[in-house]
C-alpha atoms as a PDB file:
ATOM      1  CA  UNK A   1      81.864  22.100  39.451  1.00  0.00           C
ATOM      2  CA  UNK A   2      84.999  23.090  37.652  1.00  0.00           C
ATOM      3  CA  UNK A   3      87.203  21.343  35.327  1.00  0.00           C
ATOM      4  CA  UNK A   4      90.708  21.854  36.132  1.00  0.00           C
ATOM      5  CA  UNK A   5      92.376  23.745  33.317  1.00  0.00           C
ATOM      6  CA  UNK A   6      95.071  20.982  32.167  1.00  0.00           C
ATOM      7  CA  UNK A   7      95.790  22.525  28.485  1.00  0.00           C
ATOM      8  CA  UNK A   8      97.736  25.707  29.189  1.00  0.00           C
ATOM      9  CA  UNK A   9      99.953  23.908  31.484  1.00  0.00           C
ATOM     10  CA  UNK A  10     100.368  21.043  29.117  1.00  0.00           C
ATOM     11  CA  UNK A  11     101.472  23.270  26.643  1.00  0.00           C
ATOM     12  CA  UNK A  12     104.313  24.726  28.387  1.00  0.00           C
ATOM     13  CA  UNK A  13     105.319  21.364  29.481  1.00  0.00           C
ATOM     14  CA  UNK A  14     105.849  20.238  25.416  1.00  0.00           C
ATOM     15  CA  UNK A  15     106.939  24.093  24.591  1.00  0.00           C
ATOM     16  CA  UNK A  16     109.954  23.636  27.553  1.00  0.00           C
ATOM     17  CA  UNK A  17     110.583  19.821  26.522  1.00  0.00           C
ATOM     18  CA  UNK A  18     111.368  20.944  22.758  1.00  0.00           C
ATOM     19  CA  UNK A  19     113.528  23.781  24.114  1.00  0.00           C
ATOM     20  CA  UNK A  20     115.379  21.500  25.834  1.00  0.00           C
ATOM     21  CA  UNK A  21     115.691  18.783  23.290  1.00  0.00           C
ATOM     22  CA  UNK A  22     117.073  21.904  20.949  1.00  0.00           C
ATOM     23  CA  UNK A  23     119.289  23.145  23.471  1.00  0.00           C
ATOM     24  CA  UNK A  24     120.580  19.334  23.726  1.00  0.00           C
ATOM     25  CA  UNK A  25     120.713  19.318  20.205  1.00  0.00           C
ATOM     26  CA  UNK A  26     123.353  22.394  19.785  1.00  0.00           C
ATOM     27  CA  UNK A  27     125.541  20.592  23.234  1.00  0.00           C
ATOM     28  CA  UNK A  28     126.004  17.966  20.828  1.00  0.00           C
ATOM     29  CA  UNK A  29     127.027  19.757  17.422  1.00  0.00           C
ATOM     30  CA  UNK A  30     130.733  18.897  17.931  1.00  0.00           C
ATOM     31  CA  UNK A  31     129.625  15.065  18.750  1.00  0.00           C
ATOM     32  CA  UNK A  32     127.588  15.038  15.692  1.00  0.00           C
ATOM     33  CA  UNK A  33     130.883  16.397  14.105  1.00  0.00           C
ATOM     34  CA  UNK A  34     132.648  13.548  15.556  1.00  0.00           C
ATOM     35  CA  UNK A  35     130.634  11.219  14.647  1.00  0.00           C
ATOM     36  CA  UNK A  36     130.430  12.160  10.378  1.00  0.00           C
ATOM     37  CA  UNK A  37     134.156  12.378  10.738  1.00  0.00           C
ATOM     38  CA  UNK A  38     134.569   9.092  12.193  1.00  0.00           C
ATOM     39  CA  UNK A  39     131.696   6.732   9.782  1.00  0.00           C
ATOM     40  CA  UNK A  40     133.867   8.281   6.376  1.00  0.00           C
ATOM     41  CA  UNK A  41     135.182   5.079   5.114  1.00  0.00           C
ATOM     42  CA  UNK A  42     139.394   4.637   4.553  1.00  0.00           C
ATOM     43  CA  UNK A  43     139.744   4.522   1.437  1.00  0.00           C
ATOM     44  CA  UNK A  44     143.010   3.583  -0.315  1.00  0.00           C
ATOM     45  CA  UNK A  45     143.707   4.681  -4.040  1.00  0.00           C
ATOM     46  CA  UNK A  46     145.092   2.209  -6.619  1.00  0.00           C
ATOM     47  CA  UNK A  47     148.138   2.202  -6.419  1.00  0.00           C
ATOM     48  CA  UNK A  48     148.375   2.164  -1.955  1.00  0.00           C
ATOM     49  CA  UNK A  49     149.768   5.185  -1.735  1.00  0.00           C
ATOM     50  CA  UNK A  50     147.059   7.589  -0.339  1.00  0.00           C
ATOM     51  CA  UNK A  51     144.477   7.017   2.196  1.00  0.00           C
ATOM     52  CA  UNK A  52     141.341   9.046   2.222  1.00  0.00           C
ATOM     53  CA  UNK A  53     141.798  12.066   4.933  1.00  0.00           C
ATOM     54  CA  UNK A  54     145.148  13.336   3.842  1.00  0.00           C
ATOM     55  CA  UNK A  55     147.208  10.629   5.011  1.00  0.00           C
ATOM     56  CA  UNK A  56     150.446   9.097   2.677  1.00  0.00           C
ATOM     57  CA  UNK A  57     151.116   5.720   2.564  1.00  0.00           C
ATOM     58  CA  UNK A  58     154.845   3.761   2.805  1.00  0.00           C
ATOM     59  CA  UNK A  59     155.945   0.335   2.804  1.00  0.00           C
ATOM     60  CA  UNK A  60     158.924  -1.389   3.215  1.00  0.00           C
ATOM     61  CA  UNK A  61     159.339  -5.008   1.944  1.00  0.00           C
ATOM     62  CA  UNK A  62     162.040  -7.450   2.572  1.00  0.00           C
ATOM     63  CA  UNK A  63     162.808 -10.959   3.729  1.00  0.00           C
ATOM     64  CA  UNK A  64     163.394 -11.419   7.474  1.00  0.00           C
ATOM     65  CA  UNK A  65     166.871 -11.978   8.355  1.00  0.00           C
ATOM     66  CA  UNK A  66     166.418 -12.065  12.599  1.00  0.00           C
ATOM     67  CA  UNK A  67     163.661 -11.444  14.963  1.00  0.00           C
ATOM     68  CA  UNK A  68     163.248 -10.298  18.011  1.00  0.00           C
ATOM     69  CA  UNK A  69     160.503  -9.622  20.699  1.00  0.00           C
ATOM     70  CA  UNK A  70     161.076  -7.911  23.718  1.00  0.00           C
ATOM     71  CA  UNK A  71     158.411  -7.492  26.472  1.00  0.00           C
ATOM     72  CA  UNK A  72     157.946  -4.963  29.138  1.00  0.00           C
ATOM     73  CA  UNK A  73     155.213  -4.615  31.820  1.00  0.00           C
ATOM     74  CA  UNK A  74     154.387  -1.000  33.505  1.00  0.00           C
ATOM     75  CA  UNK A  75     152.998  -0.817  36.992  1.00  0.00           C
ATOM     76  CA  UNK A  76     151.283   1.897  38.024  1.00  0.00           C
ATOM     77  CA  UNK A  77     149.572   2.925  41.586  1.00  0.00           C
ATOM     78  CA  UNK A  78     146.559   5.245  42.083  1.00  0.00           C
ATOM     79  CA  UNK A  79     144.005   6.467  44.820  1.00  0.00           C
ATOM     80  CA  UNK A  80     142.740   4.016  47.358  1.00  0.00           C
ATOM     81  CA  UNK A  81     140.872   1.242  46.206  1.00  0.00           C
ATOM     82  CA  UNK A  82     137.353   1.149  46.900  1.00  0.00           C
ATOM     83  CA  UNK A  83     137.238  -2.433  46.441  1.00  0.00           C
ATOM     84  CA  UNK A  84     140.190  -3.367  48.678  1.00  0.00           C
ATOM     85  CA  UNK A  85     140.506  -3.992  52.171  1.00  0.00           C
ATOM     86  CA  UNK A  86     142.359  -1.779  54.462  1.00  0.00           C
ATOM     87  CA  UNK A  87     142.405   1.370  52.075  1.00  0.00           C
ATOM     88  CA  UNK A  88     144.486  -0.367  49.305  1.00  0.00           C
ATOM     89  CA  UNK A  89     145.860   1.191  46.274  1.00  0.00           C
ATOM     90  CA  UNK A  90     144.790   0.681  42.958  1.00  0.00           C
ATOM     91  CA  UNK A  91     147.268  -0.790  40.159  1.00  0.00           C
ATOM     92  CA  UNK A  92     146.799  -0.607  36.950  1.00  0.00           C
ATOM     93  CA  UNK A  93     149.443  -3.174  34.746  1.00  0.00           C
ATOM     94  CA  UNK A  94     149.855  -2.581  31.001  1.00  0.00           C
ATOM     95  CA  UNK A  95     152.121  -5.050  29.112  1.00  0.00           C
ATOM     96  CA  UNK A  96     153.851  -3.619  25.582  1.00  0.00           C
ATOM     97  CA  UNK A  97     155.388  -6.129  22.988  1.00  0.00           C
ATOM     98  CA  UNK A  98     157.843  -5.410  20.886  1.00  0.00           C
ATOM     99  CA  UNK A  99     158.606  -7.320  17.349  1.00  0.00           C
ATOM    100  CA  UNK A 100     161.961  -5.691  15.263  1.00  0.00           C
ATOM    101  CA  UNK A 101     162.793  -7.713  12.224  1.00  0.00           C
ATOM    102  CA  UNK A 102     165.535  -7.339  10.236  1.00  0.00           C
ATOM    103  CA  UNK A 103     165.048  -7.048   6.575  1.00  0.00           C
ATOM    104  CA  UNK A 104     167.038  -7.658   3.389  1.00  0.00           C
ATOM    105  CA  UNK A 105     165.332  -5.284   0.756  1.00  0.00           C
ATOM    106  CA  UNK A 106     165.073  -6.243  -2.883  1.00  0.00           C
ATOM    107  CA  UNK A 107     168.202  -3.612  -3.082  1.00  0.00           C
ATOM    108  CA  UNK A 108     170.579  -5.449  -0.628  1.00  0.00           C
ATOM    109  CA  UNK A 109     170.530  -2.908   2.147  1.00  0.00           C
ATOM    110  CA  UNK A 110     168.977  -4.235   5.667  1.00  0.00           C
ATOM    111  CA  UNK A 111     167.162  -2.266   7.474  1.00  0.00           C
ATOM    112  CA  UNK A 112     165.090  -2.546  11.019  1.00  0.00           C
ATOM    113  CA  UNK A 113     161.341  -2.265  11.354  1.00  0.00           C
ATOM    114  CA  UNK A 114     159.879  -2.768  14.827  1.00  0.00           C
ATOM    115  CA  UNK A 115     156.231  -2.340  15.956  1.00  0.00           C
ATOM    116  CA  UNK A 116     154.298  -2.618  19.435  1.00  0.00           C
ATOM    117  CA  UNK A 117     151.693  -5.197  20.362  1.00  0.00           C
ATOM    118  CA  UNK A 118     150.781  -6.379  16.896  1.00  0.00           C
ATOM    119  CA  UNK A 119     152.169 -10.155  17.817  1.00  0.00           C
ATOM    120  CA  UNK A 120     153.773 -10.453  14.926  1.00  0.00           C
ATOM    121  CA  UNK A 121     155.382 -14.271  13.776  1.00  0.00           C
ATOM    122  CA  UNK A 122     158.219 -13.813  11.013  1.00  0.00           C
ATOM    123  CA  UNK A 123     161.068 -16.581  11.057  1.00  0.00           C
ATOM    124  CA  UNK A 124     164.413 -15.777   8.714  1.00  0.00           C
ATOM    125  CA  UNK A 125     163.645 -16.424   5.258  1.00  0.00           C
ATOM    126  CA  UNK A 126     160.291 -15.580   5.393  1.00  0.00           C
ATOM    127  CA  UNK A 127     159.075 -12.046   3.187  1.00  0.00           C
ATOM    128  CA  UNK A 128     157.238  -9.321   5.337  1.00  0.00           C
ATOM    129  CA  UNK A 129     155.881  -5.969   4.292  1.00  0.00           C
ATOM    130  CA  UNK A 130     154.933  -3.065   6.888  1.00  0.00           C
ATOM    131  CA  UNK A 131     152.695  -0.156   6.001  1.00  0.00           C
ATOM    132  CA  UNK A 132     152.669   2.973   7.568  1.00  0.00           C
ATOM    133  CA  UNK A 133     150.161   6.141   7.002  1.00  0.00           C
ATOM    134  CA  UNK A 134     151.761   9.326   7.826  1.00  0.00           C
ATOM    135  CA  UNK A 135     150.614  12.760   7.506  1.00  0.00           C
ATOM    136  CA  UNK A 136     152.759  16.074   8.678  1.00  0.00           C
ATOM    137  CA  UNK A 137     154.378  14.961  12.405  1.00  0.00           C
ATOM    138  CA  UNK A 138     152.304  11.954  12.602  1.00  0.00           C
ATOM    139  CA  UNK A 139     153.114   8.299  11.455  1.00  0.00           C
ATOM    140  CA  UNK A 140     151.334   5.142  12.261  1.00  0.00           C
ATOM    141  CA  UNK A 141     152.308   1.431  11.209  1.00  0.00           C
ATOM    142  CA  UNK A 142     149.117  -0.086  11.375  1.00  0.00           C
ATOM    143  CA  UNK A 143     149.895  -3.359   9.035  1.00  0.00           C
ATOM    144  CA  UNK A 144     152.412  -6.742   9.108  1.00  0.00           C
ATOM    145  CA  UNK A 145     151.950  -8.777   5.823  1.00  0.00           C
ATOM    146  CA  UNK A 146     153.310 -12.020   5.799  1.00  0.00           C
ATOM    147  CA  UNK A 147     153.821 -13.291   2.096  1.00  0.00           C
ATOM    148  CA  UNK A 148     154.984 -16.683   3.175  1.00  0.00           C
ATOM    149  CA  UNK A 149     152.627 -17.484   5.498  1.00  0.00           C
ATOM    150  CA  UNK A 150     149.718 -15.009   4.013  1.00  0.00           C
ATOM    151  CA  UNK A 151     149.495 -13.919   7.604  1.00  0.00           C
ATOM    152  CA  UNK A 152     147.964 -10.495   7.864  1.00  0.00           C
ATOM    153  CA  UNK A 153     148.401  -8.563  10.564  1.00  0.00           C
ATOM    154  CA  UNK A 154     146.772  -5.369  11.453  1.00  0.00           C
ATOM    155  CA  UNK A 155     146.553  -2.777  14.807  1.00  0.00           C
ATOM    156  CA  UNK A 156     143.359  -1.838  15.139  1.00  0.00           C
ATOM    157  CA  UNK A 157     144.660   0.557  17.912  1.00  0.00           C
ATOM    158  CA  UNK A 158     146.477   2.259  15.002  1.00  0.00           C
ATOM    159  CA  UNK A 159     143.814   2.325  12.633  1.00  0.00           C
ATOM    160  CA  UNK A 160     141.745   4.394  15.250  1.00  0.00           C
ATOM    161  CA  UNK A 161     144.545   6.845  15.996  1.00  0.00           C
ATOM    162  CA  UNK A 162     144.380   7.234  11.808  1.00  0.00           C
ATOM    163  CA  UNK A 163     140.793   7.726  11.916  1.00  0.00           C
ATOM    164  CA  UNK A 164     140.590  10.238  14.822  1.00  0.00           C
ATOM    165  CA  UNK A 165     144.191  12.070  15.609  1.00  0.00           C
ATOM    166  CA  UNK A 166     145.490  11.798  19.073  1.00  0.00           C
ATOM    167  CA  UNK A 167     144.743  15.252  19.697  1.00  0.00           C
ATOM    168  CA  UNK A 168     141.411  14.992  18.425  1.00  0.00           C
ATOM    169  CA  UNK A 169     141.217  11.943  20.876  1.00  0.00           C
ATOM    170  CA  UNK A 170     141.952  13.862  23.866  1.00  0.00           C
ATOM    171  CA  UNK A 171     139.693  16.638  23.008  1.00  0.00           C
ATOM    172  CA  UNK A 172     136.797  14.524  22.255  1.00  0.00           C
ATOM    173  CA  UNK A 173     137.008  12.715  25.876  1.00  0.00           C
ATOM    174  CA  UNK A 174     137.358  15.765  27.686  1.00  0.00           C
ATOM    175  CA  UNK A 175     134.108  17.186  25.402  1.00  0.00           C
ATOM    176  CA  UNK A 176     132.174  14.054  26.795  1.00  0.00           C
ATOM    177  CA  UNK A 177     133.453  14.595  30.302  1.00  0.00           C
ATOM    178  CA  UNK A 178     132.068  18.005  29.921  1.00  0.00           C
ATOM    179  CA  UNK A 179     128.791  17.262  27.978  1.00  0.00           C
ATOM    180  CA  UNK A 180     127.744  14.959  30.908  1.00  0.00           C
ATOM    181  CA  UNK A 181     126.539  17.163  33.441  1.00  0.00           C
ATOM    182  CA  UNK A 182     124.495  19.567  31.520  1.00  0.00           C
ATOM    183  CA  UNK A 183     123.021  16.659  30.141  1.00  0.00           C
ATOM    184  CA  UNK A 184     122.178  15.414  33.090  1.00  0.00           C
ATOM    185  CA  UNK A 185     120.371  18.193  34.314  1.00  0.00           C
ATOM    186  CA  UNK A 186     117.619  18.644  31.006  1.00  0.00           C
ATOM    187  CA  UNK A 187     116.867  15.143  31.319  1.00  0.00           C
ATOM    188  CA  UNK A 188     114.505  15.334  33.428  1.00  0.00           C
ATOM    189  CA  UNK A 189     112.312  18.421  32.384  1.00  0.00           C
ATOM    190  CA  UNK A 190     113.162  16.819  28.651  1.00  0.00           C
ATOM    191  CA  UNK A 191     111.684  14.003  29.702  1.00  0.00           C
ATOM    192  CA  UNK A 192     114.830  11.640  29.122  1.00  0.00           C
ATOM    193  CA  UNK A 193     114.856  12.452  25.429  1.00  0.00           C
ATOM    194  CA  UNK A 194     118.809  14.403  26.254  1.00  0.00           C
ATOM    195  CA  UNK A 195     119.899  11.058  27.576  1.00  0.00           C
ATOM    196  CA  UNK A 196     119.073   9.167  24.742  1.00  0.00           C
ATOM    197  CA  UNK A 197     119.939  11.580  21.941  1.00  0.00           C
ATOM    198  CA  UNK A 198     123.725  11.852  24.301  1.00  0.00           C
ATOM    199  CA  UNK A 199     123.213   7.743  24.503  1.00  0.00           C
ATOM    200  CA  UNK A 200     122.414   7.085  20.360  1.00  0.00           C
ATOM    201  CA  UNK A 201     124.788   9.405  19.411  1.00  0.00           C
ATOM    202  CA  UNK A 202     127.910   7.894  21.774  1.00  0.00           C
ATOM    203  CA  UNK A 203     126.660   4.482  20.177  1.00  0.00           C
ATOM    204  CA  UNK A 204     126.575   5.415  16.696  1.00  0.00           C
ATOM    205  CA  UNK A 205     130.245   6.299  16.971  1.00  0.00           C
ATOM    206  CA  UNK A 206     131.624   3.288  18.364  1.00  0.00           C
ATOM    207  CA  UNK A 207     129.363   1.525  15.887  1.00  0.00           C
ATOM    208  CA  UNK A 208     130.843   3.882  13.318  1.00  0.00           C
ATOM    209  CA  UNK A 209     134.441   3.317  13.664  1.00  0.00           C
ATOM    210  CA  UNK A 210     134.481  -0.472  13.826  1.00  0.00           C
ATOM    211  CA  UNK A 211     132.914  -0.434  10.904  1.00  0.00           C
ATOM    212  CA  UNK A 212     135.112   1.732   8.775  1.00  0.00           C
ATOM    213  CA  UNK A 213     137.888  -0.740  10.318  1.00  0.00           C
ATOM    214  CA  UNK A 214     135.906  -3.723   9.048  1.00  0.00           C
ATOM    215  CA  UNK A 215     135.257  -2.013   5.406  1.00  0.00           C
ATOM    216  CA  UNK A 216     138.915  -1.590   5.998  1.00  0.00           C
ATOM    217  CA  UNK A 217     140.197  -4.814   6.422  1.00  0.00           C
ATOM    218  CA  UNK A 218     138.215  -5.858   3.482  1.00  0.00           C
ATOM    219  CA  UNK A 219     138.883  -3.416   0.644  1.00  0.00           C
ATOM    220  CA  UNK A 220     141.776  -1.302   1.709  1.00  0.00           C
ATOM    221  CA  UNK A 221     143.554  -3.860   3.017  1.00  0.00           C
ATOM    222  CA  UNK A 222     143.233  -6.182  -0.017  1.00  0.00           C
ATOM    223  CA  UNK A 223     144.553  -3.292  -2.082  1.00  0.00           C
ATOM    224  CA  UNK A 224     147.594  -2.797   0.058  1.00  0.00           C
ATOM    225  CA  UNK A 225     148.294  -6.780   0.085  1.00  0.00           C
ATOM    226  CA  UNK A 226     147.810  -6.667  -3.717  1.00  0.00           C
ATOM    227  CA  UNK A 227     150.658  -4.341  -4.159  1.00  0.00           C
ATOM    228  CA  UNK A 228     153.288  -5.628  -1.500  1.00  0.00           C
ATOM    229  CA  UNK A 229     152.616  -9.507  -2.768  1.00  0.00           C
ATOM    230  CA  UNK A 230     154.074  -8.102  -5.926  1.00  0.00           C
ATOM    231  CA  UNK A 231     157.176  -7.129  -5.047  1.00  0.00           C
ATOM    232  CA  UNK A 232     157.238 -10.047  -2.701  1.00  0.00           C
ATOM    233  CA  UNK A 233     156.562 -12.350  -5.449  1.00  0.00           C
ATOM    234  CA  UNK A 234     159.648 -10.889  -7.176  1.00  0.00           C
ATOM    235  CA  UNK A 235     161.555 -11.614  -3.700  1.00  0.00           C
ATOM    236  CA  UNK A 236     160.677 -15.100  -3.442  1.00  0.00           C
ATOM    237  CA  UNK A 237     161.715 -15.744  -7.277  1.00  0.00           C
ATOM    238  CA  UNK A 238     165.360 -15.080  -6.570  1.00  0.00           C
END
């Protein structure tokens, strides 16, 4: 009787399963990329006026003279809905908020800050400080202090655009949109490992920029709040 030769063929099967988890490997270099970009930590300096990755920082603080908040909702219609009867169209609503103060700096000029959905509460009298990273074309305000209330807040939306460039944004999603397919075909003689090396990877880097926002918000932004309640403190004793 003979013994069906099963080592030669499971040999190829491991040698074409490590191929493929190499070739997956080198598909996602620039993710990797991504992803040691996006776990470096923000760091602020001393004195607030650098952030780690090239970016400057300015503030501007003052005591609120006015506010105002303004509103505005955006309708728009796509494809047929699957979802809806009769071949409906899909509608996708997005609601912007905008806060402008007017400030009275510690020089006597007024000046106007205004910001989008960061829900910001300042009433006349009050001392508020905004902070805003720029580098080259780019500038994002990404913090509201509040020194009478001690009311900090902070865009996460901008923090992310500081952390990964617009650009880079846009590139990275079409990369993934990309990435998918040839993924999906070496799953399967990889034995799923290309799924969950794409999967771990597309994890670590969501898990990897909320926390260099959380690090943020503890340490940079306590450095930041340092500074500002300084020359707010000087405000208030006028």
């Amino acid at each position: 009787m003979d013994v069906p030769e099963t080592t030669g063929s499971t040999s190829n099967s491991t040698v074409i399963a490590v191929a493929v988890v190499f070739f997956t490997v080198l598909l996602c270099l620039p993710m990797i990329g991504y992803l040691i970009w996006i776990w470096r930590p923000l760091r602020v300096n001393g004195n607030a006026t650098r952030l780690r990755r090239g970016w400057h920082l300015t503030h501007v603080t003052g005591e609120v003279l006015a506010s105002d908040r303004l509103t505005q909702t955006f309708s728009t219609e796509y494809g047929p809905d699957p979802h809806r009867p009769y071949g409906g169209r899909r509608v996708v609503t997005k609601t912007y908020v905008y806060d402008t103060l007017n400030l009275r700096l510690a020089d006597g000029r007024t000046t106007n800050e205004q910001v989008v959905n960061f829900n910001v509460t300042a009433f006349p009298h009050q001392i508020v400080s905004f902070w805003t990273a720029r580098k080259r074309t780019g500038a994002f305000t990404f913090a509201v202090l509040n020194h009478t209330t001690r009311q900090q807040n902070v865009n996460d939306h901008q923090l992310f655009s500081i952390q990964l460039a617009p650009g880079l944004q846009i590139v990275f999603v079409i990369y993934l949109a990309f990435l998918v397919i040839p993924i999906a075909l070496l799953t399967i003689p990889g034995h799923g490992i290309p799924l969950l090396i794409f999967l771990g990877l597309l994890i670590l880097f969501f898990i990897g920029q909320r926390r260099a926002r959380r690090r943020f918000g503890v340490k940079g932004l306590a450095t930041i709040w340092q500074v500002s309640q300084a020359e707010a403190q000087q405000m208030m004793a006028r």
